[in-house]
N, C-alpha and C. Protein backbone atom coordinates (compact mmCIF):
# COMPACT_ATOMS: atom_id res chain seq x y z
N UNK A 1 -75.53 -137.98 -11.85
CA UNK A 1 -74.98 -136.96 -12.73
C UNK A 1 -73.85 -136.27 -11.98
N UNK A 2 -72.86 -136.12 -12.62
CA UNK A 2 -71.53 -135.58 -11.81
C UNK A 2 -71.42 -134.15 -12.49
N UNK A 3 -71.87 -133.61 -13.67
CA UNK A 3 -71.61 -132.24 -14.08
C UNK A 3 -72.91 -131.53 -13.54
N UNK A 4 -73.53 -131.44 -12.68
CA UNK A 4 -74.80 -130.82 -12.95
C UNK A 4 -75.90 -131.08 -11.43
N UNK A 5 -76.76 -130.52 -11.34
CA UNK A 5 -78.03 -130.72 -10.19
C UNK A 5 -79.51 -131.18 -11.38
N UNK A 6 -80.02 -131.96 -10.41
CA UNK A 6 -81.06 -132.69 -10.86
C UNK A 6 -81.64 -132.94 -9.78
N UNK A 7 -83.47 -132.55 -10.56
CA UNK A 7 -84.67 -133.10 -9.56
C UNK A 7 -85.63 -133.65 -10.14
N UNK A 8 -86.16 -134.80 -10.19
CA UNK A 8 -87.10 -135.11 -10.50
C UNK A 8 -88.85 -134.87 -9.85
N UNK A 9 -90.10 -134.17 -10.52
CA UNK A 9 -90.85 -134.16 -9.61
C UNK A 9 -91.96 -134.42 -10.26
N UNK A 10 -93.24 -134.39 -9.93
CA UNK A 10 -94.32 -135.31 -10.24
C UNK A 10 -95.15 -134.20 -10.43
N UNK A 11 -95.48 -133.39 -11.86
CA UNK A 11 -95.73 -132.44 -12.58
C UNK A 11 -95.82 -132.53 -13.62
N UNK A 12 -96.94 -132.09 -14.41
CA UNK A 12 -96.68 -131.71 -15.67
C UNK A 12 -95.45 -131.25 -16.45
N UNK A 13 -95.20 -131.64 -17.85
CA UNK A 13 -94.23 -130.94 -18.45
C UNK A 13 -94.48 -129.70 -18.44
N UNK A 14 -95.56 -129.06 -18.71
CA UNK A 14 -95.89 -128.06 -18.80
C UNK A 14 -95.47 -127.00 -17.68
N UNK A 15 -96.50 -127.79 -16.66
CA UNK A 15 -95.97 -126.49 -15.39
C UNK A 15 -94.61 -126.95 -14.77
N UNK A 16 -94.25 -127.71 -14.77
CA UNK A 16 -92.93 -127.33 -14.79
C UNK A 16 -91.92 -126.86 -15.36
N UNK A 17 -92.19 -126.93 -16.76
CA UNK A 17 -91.26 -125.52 -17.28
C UNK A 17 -92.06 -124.45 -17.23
N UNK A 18 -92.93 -124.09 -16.95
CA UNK A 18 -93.53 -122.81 -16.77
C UNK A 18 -92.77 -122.69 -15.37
N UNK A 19 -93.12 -123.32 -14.55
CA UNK A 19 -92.04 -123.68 -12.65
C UNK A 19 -90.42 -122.82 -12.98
N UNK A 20 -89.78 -123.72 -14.04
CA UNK A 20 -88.40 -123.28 -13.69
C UNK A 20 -88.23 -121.80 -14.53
N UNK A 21 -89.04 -121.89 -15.40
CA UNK A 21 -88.81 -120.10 -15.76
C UNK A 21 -88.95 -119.41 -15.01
N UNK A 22 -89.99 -119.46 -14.35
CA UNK A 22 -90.78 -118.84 -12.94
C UNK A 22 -89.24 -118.87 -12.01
N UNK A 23 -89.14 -119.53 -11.73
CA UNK A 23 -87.84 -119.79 -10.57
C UNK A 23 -86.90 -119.35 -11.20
N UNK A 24 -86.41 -119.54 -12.18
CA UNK A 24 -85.16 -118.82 -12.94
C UNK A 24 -84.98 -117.54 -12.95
N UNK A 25 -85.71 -116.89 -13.21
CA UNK A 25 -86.36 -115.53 -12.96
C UNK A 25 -85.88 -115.15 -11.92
N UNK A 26 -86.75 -115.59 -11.14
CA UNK A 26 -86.66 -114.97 -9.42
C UNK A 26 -85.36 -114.85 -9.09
N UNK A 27 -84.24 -115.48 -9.40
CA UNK A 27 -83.10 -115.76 -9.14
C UNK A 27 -82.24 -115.16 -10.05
N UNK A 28 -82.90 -114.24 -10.78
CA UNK A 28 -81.95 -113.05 -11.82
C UNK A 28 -82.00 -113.55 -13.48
N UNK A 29 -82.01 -115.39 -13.63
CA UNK A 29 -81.90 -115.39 -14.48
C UNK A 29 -82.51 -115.19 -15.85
N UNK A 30 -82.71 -114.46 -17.18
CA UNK A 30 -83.08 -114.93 -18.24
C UNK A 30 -83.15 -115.79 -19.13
N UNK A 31 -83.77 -116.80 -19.90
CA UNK A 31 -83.71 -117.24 -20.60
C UNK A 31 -83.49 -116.58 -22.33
N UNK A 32 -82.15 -116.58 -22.55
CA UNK A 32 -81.72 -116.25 -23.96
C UNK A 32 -81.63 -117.91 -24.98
N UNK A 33 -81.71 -118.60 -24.72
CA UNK A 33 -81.60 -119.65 -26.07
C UNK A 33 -83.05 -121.21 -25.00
N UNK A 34 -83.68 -121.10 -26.46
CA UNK A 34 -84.74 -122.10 -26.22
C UNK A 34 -84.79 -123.08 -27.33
N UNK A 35 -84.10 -124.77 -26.86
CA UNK A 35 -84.36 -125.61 -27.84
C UNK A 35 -85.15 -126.71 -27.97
N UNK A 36 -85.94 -126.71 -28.52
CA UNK A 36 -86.97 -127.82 -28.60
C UNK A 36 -86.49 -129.27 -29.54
N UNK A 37 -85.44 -130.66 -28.47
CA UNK A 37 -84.95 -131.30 -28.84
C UNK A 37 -85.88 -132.21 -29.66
N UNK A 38 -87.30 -132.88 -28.95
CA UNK A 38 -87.92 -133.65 -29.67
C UNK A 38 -89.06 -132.99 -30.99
N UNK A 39 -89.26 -131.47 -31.33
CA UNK A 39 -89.06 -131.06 -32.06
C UNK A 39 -88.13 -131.21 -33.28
N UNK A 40 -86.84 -131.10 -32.66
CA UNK A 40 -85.81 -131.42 -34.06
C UNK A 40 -85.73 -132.56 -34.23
N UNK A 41 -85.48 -133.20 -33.35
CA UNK A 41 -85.80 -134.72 -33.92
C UNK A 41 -86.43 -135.01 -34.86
N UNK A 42 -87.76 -134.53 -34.70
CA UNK A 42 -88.55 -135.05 -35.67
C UNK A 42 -88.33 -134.06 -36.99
N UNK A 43 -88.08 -132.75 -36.55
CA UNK A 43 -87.72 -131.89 -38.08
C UNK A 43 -87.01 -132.44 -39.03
N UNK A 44 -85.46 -132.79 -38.77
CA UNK A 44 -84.46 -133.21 -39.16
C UNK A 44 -84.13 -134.18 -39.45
N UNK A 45 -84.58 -135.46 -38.30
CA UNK A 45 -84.57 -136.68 -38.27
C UNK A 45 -85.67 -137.52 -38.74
N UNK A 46 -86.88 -137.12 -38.23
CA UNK A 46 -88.04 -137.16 -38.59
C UNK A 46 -88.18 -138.72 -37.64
N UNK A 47 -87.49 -138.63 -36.61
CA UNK A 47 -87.46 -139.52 -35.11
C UNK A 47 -88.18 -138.79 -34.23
N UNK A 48 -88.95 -139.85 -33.66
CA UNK A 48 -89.73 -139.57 -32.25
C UNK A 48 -88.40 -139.29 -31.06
N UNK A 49 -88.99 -138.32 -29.85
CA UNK A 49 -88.36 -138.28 -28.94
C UNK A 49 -89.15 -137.53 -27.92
N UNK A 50 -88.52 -138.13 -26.77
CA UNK A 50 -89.54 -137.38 -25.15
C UNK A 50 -89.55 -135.91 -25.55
N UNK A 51 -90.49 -135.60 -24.88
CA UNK A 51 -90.70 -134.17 -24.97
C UNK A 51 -88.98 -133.78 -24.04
N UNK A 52 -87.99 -132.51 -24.28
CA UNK A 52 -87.15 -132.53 -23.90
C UNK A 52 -86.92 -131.02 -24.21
N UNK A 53 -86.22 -130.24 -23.36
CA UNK A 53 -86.19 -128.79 -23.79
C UNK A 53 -84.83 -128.25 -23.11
N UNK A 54 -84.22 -127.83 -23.99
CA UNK A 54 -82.98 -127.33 -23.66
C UNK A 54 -83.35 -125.45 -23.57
N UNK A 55 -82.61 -124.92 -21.66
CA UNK A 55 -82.97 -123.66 -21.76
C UNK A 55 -81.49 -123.09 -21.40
N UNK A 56 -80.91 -121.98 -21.95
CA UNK A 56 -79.94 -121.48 -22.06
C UNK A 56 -80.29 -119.97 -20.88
N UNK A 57 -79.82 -120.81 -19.78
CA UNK A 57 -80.24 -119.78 -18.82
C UNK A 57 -78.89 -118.52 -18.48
N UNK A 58 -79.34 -117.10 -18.53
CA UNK A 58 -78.25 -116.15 -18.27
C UNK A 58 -78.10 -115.53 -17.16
N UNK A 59 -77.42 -115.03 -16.50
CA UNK A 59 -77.40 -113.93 -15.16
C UNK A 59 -77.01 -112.46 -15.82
N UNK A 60 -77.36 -111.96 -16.32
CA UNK A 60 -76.41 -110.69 -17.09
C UNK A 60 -75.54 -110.01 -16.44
N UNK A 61 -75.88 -109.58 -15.14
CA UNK A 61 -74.22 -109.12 -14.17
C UNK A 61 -73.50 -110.08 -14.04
N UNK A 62 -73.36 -111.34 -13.91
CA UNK A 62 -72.38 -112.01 -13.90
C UNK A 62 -72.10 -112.39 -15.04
N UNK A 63 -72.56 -112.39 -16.17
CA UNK A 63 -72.35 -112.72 -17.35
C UNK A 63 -71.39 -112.11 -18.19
N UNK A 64 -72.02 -110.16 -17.93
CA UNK A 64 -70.51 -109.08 -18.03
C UNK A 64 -69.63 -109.22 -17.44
N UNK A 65 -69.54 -109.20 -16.21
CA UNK A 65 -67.99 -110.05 -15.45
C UNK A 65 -67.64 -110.89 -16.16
N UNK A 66 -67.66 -112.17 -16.23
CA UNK A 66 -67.33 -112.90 -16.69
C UNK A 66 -66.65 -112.81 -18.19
N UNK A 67 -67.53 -111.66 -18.88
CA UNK A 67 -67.16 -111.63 -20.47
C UNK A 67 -66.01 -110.37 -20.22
N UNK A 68 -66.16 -109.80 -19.16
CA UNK A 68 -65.44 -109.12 -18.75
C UNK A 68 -63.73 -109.50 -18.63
N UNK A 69 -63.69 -110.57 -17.87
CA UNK A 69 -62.75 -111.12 -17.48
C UNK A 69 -61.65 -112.13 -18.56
N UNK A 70 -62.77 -112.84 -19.02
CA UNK A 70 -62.26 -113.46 -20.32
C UNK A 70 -62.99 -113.52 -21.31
N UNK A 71 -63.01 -113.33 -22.25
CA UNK A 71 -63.63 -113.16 -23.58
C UNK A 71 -64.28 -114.64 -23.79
N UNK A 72 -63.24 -115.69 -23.94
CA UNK A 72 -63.55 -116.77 -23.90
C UNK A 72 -64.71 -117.61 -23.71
N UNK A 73 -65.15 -117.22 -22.12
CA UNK A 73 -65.69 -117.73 -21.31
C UNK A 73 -67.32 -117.81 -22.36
N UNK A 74 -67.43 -117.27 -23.65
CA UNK A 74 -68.73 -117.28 -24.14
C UNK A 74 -68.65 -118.59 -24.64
N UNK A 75 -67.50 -119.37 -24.70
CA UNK A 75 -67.93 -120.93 -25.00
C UNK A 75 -68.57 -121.47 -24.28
N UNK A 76 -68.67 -121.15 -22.84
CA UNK A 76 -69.28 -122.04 -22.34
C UNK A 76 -70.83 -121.39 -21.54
N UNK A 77 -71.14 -120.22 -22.02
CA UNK A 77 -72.26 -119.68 -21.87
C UNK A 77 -73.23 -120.04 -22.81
N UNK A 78 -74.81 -119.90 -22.52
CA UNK A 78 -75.19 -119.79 -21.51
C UNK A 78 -75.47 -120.75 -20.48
N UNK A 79 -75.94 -120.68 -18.97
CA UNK A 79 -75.92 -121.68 -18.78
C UNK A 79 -77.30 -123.07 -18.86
N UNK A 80 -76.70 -123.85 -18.72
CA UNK A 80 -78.42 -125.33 -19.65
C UNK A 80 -79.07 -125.31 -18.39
N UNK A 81 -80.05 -125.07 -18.92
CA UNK A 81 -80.98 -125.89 -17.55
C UNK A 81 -81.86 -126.79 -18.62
N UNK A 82 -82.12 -127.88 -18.52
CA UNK A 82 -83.06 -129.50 -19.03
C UNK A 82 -83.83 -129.55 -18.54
N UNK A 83 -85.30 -130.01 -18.92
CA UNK A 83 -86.62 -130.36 -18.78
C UNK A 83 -86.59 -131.72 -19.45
N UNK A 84 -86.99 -132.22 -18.89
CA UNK A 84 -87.53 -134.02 -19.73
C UNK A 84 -88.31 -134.35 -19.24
N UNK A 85 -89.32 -135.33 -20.07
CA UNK A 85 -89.85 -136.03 -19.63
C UNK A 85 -89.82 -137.58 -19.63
N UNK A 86 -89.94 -138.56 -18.10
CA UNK A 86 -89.41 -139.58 -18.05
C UNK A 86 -90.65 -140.91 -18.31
N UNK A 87 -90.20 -141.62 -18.31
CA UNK A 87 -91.19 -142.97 -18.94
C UNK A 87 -92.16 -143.33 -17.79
N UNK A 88 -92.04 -142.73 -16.64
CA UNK A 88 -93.08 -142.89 -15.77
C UNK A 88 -94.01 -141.74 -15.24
N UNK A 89 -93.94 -140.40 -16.45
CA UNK A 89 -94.27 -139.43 -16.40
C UNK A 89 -93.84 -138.67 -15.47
N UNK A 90 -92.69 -138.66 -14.53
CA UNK A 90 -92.64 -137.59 -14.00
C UNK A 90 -91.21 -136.59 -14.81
N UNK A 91 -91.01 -135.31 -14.66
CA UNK A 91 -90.20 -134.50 -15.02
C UNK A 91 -88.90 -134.80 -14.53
N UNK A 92 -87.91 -134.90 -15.02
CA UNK A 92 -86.36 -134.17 -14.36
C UNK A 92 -85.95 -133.09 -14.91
N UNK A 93 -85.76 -132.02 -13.94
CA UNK A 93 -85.41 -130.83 -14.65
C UNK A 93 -83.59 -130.94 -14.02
N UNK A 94 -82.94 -129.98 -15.12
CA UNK A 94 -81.14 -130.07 -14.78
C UNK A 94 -80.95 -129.12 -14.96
N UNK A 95 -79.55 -129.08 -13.75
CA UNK A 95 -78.93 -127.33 -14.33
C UNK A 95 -77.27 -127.51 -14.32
N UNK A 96 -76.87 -127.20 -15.17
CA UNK A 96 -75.64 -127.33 -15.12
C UNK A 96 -74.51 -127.22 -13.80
N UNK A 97 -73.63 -127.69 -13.49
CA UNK A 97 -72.57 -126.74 -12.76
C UNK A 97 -71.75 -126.38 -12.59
N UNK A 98 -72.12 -124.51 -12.79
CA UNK A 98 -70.80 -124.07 -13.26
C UNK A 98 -69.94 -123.92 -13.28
N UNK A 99 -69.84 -124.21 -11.28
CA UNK A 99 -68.34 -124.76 -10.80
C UNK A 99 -67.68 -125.16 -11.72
N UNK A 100 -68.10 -126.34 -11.96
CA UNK A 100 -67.09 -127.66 -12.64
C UNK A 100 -66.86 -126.93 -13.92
N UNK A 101 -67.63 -126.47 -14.82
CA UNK A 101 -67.61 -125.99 -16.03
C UNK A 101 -66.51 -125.10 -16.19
N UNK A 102 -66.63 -124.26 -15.38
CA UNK A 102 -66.11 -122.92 -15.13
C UNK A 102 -64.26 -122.82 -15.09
N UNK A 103 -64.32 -124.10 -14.04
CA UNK A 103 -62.75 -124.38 -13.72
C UNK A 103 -61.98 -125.46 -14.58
N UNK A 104 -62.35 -125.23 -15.42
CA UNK A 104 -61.43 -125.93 -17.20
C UNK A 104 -60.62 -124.61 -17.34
N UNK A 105 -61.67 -123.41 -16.98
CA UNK A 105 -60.35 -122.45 -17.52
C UNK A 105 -59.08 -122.51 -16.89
N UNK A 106 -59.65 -122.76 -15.57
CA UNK A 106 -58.08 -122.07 -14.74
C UNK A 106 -57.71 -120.87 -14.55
N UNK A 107 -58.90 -120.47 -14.33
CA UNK A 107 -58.96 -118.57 -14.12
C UNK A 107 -59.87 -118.47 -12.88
N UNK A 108 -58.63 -118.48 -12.44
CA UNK A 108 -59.40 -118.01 -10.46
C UNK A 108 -59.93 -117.24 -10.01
N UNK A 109 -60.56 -116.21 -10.82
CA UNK A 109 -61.05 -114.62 -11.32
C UNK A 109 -62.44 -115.16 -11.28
N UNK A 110 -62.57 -116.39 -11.74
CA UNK A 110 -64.31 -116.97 -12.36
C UNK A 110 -64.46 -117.70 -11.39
N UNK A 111 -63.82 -117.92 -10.72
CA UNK A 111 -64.62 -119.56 -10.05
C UNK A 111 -65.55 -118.72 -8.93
N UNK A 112 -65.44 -117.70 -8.49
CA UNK A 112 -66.22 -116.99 -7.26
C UNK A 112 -67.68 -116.59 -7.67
N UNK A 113 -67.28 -116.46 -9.04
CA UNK A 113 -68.88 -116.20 -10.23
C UNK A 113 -69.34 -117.65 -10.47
N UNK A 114 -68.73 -118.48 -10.56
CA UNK A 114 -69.11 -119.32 -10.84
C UNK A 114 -70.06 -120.03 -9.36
N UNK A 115 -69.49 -120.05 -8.35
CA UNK A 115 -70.13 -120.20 -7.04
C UNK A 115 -71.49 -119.74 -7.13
N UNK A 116 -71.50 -118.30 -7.39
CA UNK A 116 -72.63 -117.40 -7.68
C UNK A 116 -73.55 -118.28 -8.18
N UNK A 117 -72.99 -118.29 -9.36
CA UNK A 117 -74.11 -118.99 -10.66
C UNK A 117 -75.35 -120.17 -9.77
N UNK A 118 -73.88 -121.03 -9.39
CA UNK A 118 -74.31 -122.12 -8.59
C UNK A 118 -75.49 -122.11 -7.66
N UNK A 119 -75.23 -120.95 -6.51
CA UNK A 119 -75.44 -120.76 -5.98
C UNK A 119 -77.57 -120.65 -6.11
N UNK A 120 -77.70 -119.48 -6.99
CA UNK A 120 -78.97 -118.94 -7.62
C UNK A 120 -79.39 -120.31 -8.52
N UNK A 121 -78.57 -121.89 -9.72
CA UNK A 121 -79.26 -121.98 -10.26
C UNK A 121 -79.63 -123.55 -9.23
N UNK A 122 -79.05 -123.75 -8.17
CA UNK A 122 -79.51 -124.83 -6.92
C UNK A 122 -80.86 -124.19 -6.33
N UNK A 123 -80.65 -123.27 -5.94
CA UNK A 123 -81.67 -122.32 -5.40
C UNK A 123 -82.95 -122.60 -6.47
N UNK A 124 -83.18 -122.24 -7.14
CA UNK A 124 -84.28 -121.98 -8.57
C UNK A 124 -84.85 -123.72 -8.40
N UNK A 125 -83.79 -124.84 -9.07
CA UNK A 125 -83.84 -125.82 -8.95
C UNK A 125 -84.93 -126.55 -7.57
N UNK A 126 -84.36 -126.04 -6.36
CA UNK A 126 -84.90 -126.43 -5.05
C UNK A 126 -86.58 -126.27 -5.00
N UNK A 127 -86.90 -124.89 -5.31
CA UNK A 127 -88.07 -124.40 -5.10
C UNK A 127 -88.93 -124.62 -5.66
N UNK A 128 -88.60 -125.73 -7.43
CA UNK A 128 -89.36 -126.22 -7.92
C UNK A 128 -90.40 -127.24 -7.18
């Protein structure tokens, strides 16, 4: 994966997203947007799919900076962190990075927040 950090570990789906909330947390962040992909699947589609959970993780001081700085920047908030589950049962959880994300703008104002981001959602990631 070139946009993003990834770990795979040998856990429940369960406690491991219970894990990265837990860790997300610790590291400032909130979770503001929760999507339950193989849920819609089947709502919408009415297709099977891995259990899969999209979490829209926030920092709120860096988040006001940021909204601070450019208004914009809410396109590409909040940031994903991924839960899946893989065909040999173990988890990969993902977190975006915001580095890379961040520097589409071209606003050199963000990329030091963006480090930040990085910084706390590697961290969270690790300790899983």
């Amino acid at each position: 994966m070139n946009y993003g950090y990834q770990k795979v570990v040998e856990k429940s789906f369960e406690k491991t997203e219970e894990l990265v909330r837990e860790k997300l947390a610790e590291n400032g962040f909130g979770i503001l947007t929760e999507i339950s992909v193989n849920k819609a699947m089947k709502e919408k589609l009415n297709k099977n799919f891995r259990r899969y959970k999209i979490l829209g993780a926030c920092h709120p001081p860096l988040a006001f900076d940021a909204l601070s700085e450019e208004l914009e920047i809410g396109l590409l908030l909040p940031c994903n962190v991924t839960v899946w589950e893989n065909n040999d049962n173990t988890i990969t959880v993902t977190a975006i990075d915001a580095e890379k994300i961040i520097n589409i703008t071209g606003n050199k104002n963000l990329h030091g927040l963006s480090i930040k981001v990085n910084s706390w959602l590697k961290r969270a990631l690790d300790s899983i």
